[in-house]
PDB file of N, CA and C in Angstrom:
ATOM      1  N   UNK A   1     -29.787 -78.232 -46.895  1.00  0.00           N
ATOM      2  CA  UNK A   1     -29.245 -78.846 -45.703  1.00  0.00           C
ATOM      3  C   UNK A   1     -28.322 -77.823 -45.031  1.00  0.00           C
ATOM      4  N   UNK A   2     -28.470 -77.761 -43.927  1.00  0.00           N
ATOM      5  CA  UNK A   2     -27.747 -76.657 -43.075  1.00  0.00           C
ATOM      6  C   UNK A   2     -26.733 -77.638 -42.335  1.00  0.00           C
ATOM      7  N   UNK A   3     -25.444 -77.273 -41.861  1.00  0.00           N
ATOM      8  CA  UNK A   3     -24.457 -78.260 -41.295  1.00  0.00           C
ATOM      9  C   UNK A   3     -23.968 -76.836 -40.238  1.00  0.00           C
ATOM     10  N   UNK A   4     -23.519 -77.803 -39.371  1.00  0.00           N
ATOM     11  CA  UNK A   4     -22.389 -77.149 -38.421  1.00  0.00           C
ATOM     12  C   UNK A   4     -20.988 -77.392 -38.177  1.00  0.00           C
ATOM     13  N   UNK A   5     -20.036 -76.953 -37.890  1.00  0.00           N
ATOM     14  CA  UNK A   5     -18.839 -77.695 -37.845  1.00  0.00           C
ATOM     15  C   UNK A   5     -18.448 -78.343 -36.385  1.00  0.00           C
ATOM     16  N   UNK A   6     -17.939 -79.357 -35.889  1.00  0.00           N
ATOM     17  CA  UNK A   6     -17.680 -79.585 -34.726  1.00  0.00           C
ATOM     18  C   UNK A   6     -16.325 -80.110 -34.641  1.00  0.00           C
ATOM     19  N   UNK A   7     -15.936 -79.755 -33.560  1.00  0.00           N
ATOM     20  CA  UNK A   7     -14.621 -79.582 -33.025  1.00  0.00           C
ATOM     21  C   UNK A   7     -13.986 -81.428 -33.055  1.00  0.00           C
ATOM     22  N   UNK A   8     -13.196 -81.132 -33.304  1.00  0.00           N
ATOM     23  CA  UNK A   8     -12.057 -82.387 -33.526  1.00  0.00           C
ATOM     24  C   UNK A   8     -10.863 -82.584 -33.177  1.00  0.00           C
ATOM     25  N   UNK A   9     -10.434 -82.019 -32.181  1.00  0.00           N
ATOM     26  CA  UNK A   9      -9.212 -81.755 -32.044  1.00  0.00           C
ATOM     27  C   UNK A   9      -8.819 -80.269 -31.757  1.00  0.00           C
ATOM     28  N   UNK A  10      -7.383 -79.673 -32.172  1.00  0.00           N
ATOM     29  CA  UNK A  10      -7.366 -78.455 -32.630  1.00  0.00           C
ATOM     30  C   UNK A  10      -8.235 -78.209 -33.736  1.00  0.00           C
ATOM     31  N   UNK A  11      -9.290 -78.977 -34.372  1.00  0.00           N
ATOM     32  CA  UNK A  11      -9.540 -78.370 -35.972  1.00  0.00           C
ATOM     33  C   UNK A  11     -10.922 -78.300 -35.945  1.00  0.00           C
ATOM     34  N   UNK A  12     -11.665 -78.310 -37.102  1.00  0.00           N
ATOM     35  CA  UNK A  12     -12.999 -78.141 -37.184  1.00  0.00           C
ATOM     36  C   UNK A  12     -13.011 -79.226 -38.294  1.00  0.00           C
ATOM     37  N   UNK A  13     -14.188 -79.704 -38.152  1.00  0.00           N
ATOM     38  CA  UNK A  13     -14.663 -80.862 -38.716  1.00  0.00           C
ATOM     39  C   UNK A  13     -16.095 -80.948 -39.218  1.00  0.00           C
ATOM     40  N   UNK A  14     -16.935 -80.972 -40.373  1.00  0.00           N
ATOM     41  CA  UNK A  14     -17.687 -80.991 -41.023  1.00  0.00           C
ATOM     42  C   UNK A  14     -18.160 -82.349 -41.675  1.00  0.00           C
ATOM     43  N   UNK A  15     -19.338 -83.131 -40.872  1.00  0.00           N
ATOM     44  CA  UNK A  15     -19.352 -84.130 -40.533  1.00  0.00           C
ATOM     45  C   UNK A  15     -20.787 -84.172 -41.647  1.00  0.00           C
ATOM     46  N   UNK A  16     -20.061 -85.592 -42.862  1.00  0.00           N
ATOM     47  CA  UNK A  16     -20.839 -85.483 -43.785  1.00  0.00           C
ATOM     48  C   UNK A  16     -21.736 -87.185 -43.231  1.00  0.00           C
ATOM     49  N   UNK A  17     -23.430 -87.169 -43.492  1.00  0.00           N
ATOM     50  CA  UNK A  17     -23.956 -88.346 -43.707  1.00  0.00           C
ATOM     51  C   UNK A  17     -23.985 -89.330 -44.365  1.00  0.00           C
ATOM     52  N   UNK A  18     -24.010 -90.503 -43.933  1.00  0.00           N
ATOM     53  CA  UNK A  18     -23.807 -91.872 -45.666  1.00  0.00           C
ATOM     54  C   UNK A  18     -24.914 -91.267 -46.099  1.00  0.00           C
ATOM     55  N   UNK A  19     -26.110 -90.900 -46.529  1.00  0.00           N
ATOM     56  CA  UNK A  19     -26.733 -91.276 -48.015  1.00  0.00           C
ATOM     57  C   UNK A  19     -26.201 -89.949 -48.762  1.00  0.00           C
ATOM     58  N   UNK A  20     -25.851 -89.122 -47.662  1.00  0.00           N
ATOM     59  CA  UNK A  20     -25.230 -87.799 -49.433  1.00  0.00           C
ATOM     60  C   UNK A  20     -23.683 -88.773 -49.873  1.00  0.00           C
ATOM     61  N   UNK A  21     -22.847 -89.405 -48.702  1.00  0.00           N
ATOM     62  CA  UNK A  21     -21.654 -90.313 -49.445  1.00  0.00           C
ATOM     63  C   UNK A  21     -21.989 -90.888 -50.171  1.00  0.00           C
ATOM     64  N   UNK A  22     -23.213 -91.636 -50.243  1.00  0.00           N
ATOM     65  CA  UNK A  22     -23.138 -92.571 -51.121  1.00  0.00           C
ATOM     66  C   UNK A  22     -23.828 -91.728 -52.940  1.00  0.00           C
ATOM     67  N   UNK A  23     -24.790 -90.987 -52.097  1.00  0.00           N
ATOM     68  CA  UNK A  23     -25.067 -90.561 -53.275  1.00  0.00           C
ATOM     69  C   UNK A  23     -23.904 -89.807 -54.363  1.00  0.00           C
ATOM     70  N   UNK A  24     -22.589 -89.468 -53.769  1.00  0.00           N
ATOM     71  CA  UNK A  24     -21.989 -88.876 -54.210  1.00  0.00           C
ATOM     72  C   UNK A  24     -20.754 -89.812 -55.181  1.00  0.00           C
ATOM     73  N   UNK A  25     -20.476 -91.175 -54.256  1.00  0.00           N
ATOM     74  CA  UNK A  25     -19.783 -92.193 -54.643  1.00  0.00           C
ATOM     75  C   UNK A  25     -18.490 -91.988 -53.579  1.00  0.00           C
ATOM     76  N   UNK A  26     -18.749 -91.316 -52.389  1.00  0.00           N
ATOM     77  CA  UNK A  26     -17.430 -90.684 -51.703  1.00  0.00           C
ATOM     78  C   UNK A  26     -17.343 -91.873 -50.447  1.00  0.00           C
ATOM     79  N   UNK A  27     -16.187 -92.371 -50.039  1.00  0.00           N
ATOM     80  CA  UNK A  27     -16.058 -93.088 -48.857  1.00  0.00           C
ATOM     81  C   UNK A  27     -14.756 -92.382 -48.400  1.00  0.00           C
ATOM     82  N   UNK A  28     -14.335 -93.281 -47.120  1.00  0.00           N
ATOM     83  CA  UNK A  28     -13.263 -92.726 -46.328  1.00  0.00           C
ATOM     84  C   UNK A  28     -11.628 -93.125 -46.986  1.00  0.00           C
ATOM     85  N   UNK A  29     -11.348 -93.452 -48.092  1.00  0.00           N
ATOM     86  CA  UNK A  29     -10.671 -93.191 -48.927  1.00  0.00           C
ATOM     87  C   UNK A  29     -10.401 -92.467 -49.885  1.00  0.00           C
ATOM     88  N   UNK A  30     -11.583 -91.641 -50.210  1.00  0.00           N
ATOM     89  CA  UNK A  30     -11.672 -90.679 -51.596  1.00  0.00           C
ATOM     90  C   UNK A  30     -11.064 -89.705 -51.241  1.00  0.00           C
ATOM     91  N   UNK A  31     -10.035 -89.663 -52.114  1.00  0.00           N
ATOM     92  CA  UNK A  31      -9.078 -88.030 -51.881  1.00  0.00           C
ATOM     93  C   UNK A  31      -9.929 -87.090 -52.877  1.00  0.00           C
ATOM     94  N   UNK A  32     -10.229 -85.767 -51.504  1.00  0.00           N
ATOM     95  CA  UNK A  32     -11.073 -84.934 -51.721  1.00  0.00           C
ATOM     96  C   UNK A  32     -10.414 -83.824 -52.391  1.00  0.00           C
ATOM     97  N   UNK A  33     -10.844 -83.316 -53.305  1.00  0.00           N
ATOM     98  CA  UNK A  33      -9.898 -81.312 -53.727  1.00  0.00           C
ATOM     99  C   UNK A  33     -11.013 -81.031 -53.070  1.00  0.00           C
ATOM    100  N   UNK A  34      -9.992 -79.347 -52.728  1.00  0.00           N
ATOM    101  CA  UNK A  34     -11.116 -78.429 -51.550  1.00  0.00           C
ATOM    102  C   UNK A  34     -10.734 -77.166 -52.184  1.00  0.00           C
ATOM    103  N   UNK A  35     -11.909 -76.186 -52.746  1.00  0.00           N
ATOM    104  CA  UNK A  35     -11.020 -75.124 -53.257  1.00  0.00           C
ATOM    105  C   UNK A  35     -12.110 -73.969 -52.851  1.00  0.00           C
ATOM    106  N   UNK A  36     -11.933 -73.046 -53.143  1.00  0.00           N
ATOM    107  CA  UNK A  36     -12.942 -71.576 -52.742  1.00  0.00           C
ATOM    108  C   UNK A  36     -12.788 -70.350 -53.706  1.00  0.00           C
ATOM    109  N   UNK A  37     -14.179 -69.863 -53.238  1.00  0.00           N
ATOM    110  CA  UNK A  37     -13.602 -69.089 -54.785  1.00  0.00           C
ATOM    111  C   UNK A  37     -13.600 -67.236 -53.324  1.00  0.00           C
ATOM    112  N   UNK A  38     -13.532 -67.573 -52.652  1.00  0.00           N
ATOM    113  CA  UNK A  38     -13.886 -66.705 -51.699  1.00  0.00           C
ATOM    114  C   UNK A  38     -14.681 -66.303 -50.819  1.00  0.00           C
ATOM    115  N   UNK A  39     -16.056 -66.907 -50.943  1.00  0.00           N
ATOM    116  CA  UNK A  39     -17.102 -67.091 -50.244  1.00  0.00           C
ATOM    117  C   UNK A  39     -17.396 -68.561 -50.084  1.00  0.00           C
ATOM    118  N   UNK A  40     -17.783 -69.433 -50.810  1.00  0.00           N
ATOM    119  CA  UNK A  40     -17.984 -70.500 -50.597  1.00  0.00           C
ATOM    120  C   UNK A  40     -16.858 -72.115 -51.102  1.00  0.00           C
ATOM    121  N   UNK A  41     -16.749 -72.760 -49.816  1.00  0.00           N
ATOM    122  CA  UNK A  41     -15.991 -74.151 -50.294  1.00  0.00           C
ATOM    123  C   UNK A  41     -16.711 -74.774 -51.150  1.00  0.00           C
ATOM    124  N   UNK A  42     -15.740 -75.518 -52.089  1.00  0.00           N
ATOM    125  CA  UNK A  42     -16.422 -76.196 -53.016  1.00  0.00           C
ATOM    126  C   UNK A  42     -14.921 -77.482 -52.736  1.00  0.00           C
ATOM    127  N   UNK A  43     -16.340 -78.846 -52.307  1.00  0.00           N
ATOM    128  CA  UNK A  43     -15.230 -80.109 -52.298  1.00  0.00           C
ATOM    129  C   UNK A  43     -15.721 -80.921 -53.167  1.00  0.00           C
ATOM    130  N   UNK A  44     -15.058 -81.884 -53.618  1.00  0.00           N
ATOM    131  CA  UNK A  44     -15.089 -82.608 -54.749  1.00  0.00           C
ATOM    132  C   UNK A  44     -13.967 -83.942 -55.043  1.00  0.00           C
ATOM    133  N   UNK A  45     -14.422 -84.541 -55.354  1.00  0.00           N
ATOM    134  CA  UNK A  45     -13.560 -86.252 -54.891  1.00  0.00           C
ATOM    135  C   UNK A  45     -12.386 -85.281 -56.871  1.00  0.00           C
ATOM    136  N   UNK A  46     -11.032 -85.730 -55.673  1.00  0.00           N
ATOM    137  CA  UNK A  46      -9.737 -85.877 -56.599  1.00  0.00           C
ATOM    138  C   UNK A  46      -9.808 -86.090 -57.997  1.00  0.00           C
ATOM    139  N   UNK A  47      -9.932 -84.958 -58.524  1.00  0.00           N
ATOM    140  CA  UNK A  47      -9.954 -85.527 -60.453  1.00  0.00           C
ATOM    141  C   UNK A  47      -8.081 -86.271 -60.256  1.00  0.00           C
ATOM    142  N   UNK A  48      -8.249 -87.107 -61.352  1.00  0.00           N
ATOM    143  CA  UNK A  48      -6.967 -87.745 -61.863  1.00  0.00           C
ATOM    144  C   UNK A  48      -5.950 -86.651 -62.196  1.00  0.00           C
ATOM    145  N   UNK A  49      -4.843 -86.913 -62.409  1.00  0.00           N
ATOM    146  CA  UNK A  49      -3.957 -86.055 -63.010  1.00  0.00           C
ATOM    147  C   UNK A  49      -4.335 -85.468 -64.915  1.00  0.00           C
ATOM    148  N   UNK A  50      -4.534 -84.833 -65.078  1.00  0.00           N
ATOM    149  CA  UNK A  50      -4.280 -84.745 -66.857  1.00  0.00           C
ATOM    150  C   UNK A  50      -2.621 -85.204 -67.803  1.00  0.00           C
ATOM    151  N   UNK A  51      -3.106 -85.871 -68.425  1.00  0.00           N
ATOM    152  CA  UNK A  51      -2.166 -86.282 -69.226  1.00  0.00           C
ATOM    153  C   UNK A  51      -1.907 -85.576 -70.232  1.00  0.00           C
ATOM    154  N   UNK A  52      -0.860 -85.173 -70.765  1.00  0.00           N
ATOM    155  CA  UNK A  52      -0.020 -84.280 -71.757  1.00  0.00           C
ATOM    156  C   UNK A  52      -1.035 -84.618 -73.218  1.00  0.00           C
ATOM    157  N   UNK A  53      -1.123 -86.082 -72.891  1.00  0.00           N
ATOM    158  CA  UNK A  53      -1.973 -86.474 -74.367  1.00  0.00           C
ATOM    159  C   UNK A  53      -3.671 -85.947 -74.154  1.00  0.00           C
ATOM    160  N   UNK A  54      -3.934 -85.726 -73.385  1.00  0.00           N
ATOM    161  CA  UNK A  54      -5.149 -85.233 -73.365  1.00  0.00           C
ATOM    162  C   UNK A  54      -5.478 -83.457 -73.233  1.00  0.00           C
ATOM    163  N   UNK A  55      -4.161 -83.003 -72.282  1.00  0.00           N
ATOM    164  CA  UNK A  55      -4.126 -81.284 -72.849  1.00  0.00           C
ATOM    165  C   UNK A  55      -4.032 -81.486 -74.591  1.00  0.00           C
ATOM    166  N   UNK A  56      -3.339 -81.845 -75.215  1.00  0.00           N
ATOM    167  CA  UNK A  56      -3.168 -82.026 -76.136  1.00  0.00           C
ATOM    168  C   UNK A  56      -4.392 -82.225 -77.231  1.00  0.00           C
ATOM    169  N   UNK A  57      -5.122 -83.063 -77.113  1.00  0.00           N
ATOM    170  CA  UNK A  57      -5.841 -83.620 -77.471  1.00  0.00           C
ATOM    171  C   UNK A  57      -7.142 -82.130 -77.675  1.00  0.00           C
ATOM    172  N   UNK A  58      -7.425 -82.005 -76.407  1.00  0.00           N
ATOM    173  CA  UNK A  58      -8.174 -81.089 -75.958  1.00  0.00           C
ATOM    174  C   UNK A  58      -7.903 -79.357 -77.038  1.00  0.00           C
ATOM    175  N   UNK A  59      -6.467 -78.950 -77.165  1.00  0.00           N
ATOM    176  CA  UNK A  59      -6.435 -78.095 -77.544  1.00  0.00           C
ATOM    177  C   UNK A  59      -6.577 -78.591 -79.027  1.00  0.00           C
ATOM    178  N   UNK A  60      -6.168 -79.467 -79.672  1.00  0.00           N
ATOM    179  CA  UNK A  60      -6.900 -80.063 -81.333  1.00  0.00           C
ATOM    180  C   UNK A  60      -8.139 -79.502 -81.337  1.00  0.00           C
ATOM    181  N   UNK A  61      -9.101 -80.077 -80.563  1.00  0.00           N
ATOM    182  CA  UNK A  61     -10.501 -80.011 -80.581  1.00  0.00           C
ATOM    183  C   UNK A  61     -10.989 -78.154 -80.542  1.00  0.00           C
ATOM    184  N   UNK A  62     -10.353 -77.506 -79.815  1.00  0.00           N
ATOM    185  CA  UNK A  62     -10.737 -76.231 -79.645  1.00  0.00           C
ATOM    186  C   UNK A  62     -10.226 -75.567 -81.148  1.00  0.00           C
ATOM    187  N   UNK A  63      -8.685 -75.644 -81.314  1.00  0.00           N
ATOM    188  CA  UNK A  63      -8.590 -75.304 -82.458  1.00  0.00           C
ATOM    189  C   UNK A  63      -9.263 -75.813 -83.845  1.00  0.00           C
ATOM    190  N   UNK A  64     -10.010 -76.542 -84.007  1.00  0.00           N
ATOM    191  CA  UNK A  64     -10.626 -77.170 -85.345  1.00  0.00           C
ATOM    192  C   UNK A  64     -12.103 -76.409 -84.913  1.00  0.00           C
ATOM    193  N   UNK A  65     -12.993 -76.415 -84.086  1.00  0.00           N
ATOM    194  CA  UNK A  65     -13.935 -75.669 -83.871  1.00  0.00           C
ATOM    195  C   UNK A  65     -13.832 -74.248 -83.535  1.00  0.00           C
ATOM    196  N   UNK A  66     -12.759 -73.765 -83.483  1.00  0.00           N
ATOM    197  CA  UNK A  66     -13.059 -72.095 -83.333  1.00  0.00           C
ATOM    198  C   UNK A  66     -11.424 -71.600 -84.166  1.00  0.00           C
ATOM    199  N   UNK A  67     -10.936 -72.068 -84.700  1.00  0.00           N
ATOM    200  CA  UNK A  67     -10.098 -71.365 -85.599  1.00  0.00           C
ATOM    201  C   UNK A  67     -10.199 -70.623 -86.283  1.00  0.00           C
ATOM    202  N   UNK A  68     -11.407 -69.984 -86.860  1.00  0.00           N
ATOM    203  CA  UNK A  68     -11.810 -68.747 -87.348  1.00  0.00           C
ATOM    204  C   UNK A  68     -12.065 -67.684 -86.566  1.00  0.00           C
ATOM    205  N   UNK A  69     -12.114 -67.708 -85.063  1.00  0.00           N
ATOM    206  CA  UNK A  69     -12.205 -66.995 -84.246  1.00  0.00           C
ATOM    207  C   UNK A  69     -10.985 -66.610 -83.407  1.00  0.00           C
ATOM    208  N   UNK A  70     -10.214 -67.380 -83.280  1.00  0.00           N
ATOM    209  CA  UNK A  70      -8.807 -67.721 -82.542  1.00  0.00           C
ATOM    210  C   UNK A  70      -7.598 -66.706 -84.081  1.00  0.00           C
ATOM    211  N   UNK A  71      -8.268 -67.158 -84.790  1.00  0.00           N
ATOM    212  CA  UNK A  71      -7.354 -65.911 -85.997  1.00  0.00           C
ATOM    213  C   UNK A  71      -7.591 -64.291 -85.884  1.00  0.00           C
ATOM    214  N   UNK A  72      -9.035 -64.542 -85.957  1.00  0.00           N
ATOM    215  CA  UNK A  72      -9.109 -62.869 -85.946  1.00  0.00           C
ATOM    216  C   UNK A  72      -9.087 -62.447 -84.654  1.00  0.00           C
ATOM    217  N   UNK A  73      -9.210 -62.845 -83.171  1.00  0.00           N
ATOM    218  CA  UNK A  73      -8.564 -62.427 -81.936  1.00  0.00           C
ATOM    219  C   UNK A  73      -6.825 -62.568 -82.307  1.00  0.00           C
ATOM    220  N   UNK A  74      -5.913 -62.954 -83.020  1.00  0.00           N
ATOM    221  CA  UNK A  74      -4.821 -62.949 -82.720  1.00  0.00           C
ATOM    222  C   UNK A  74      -4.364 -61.561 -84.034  1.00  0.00           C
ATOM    223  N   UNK A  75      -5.276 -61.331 -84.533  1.00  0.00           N
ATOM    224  CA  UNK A  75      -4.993 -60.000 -85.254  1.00  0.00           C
ATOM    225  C   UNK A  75      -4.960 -58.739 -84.874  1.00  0.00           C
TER     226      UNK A  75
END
């Protein structure tokens, strides 16, 4: 799909269709992240915040599966 941007004001505006919204689960409430890695935008409906218990959680899991590796990199 090729898009254009059209003017909105002072801004530019990138005017998405309902069936990719819907296919996506996105309406005119979904707080979007917008990020780039330098060439291309990448948007994406608002992950939640992370919770301390789940960094947490998360680094358990890494350390029990690669702790033999995480030792000898810290040597």
């Amino acid at each position: 799909m090729t898009k254009r941007l059209v003017q909105h004001g002072n801004s530019a505006a990138l005017v998405l269709e309902k069936p990719l919204l819907q296919l996506l689960n996105i309406d005119l409430t979904t707080d979007l992240e917008i990020i780039t890695d330098g060439k291309n935008l990448i948007v994406s409906p608002a992950s939640s915040q992370t919770s301390e218990g789940d960094l947490l959680a998360s680094l358990e899991k890494i350390n029990k599966l690669h702790s033999a590796t995480l030792e000898k990199l810290a040597r």
